[in-house]
N, C-alpha and C. Protein backbone atom coordinates (compact mmCIF):
# COMPACT_ATOMS: atom_id res chain seq x y z
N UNK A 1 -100.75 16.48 -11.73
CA UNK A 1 -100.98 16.13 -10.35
C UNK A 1 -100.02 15.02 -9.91
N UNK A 2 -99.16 15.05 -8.82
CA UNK A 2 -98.50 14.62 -7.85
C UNK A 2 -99.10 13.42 -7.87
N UNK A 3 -98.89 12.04 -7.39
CA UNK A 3 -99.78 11.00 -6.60
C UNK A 3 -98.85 10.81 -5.38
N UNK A 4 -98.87 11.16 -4.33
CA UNK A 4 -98.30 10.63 -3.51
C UNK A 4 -98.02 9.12 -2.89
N UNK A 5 -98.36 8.52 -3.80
CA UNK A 5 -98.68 7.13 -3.18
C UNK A 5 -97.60 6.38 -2.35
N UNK A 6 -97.43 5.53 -2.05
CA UNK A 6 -96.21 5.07 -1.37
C UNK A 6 -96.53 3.41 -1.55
N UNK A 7 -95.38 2.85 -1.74
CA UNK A 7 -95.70 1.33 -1.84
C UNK A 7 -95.37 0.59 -0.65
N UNK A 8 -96.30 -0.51 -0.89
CA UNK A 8 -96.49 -0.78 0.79
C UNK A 8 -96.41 -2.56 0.87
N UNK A 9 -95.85 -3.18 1.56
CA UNK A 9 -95.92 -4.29 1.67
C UNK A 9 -96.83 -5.21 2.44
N UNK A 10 -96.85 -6.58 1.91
CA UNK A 10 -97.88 -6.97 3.30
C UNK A 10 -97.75 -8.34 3.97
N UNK A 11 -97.61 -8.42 4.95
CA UNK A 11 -96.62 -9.76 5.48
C UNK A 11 -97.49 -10.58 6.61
N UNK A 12 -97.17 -11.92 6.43
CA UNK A 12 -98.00 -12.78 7.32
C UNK A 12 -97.07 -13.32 7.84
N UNK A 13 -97.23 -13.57 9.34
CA UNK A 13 -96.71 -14.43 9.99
C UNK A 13 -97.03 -16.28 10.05
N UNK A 14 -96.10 -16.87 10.11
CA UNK A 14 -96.05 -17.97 9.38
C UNK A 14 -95.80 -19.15 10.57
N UNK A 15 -94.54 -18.66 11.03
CA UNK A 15 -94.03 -19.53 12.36
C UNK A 15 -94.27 -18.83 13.66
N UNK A 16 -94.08 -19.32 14.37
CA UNK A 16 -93.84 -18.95 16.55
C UNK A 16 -92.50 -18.68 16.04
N UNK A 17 -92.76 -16.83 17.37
CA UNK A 17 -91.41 -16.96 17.87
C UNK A 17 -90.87 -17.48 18.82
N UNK A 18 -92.04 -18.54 19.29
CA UNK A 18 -91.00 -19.86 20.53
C UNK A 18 -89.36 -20.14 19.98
N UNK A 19 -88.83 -19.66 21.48
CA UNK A 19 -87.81 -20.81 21.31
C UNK A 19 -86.47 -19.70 20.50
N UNK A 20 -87.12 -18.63 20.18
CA UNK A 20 -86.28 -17.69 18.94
C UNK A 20 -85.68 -16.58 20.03
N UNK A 21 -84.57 -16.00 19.49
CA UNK A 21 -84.09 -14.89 20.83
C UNK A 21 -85.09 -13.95 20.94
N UNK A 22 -84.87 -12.82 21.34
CA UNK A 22 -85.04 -11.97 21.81
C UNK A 22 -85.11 -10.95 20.65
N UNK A 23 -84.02 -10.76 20.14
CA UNK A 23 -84.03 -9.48 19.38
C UNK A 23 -85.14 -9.98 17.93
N UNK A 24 -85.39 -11.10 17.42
CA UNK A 24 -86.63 -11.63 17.00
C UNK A 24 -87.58 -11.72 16.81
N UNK A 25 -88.04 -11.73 18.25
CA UNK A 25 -89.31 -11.82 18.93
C UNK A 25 -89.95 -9.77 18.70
N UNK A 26 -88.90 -8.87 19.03
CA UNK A 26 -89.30 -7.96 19.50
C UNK A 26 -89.06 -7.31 17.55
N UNK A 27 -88.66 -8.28 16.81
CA UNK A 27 -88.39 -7.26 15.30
C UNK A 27 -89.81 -7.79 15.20
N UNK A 28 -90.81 -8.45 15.39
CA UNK A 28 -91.77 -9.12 14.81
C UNK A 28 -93.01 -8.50 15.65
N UNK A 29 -92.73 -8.00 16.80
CA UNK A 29 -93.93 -6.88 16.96
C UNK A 29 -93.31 -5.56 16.74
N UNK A 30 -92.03 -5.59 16.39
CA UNK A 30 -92.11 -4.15 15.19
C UNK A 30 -92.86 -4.40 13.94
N UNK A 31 -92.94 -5.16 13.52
CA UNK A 31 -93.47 -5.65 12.30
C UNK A 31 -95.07 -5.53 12.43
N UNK A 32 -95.81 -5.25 13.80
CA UNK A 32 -97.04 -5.38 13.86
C UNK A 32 -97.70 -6.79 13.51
N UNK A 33 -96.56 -8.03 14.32
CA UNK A 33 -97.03 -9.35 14.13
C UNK A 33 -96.47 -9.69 15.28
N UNK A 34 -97.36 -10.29 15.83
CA UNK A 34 -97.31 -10.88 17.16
C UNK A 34 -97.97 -12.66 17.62
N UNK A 35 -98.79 -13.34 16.59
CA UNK A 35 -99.23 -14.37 16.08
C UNK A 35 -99.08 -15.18 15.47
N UNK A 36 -99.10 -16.37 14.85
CA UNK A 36 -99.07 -16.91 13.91
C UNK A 36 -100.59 -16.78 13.25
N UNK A 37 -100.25 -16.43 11.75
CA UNK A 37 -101.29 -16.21 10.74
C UNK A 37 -102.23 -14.53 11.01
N UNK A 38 -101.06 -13.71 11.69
CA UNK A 38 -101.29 -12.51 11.69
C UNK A 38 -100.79 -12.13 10.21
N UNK A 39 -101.99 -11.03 9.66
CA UNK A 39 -100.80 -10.09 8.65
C UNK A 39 -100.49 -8.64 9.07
N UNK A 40 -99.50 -7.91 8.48
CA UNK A 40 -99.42 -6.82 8.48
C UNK A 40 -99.18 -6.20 7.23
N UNK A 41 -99.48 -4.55 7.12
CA UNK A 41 -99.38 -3.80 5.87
C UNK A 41 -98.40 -2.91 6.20
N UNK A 42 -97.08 -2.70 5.82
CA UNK A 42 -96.32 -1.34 5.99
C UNK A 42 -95.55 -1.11 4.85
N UNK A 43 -95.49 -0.03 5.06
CA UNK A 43 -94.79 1.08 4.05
C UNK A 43 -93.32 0.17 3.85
N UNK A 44 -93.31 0.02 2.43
CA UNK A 44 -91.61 -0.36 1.74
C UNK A 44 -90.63 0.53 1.81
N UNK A 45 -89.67 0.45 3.13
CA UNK A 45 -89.27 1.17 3.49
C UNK A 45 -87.47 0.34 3.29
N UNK A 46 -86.18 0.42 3.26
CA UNK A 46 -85.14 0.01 3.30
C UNK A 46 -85.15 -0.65 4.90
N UNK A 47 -85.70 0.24 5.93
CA UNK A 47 -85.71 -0.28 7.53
C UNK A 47 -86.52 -1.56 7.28
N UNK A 48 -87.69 -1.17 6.97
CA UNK A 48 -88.84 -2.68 6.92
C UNK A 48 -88.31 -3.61 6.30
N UNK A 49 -87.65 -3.79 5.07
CA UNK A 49 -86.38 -4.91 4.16
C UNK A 49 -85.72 -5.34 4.81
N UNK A 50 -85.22 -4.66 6.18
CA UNK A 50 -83.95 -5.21 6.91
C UNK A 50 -84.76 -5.93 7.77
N UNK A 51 -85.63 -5.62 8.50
CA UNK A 51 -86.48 -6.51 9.47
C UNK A 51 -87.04 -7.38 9.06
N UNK A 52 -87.82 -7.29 7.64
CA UNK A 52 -88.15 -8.89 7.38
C UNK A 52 -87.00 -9.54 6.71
N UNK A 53 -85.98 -9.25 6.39
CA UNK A 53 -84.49 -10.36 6.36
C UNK A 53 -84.30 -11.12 7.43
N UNK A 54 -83.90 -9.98 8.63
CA UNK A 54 -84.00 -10.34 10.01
C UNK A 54 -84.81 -12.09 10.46
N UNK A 55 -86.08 -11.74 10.00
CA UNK A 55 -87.07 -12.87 10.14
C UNK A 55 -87.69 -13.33 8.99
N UNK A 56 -86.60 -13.56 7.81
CA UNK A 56 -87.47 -14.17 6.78
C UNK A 56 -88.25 -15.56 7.15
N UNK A 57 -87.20 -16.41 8.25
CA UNK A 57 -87.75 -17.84 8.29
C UNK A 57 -88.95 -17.93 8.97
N UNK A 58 -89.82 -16.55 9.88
CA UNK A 58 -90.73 -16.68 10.62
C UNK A 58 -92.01 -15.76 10.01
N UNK A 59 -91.60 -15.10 8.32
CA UNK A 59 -92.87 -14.42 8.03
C UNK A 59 -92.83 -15.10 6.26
N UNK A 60 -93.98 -14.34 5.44
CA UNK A 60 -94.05 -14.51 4.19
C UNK A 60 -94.44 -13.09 3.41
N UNK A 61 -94.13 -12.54 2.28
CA UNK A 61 -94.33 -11.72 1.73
C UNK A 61 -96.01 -11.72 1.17
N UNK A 62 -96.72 -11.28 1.14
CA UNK A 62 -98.08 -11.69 0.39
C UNK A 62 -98.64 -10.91 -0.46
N UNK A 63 -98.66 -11.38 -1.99
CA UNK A 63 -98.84 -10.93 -2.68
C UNK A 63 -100.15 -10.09 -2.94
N UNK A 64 -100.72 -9.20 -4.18
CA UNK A 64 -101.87 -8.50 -4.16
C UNK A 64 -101.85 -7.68 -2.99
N UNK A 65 -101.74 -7.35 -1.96
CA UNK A 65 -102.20 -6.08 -1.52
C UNK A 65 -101.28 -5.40 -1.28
């Protein structure tokens, strides 16, 4: 049997995007974070790697889930 599983990351927002451009602001509600001390869960994807590079200084990786 197959497992389809997919590995998935899970990211908290850490800082405001006060004050941050534009293209920033809008990678971080791609990210399904729009808050500070929001998390999100998405699929480990090469796109999702590039977006939290994008905003490493405004999220955190979080371990266990």
């Amino acid at each position: 049997m197959a497992e389809n599983s997919k590995k998935m990351v899970a990211l908290q927002q850490t800082r405001s995007p006060i004050g941050r451009p534009g293209e920033q602001r809008a990678t971080l509600i791609g990210l399904n974070l729009n808050k500070v001390g929001r998390t999100s869960s998405l699929e480990d994807t090469p796109a999702v790697r590039g977006m939290i590079a994008k905003v490493a200084h405004l999220v955190r990786v979080v371990e266990g889930k």
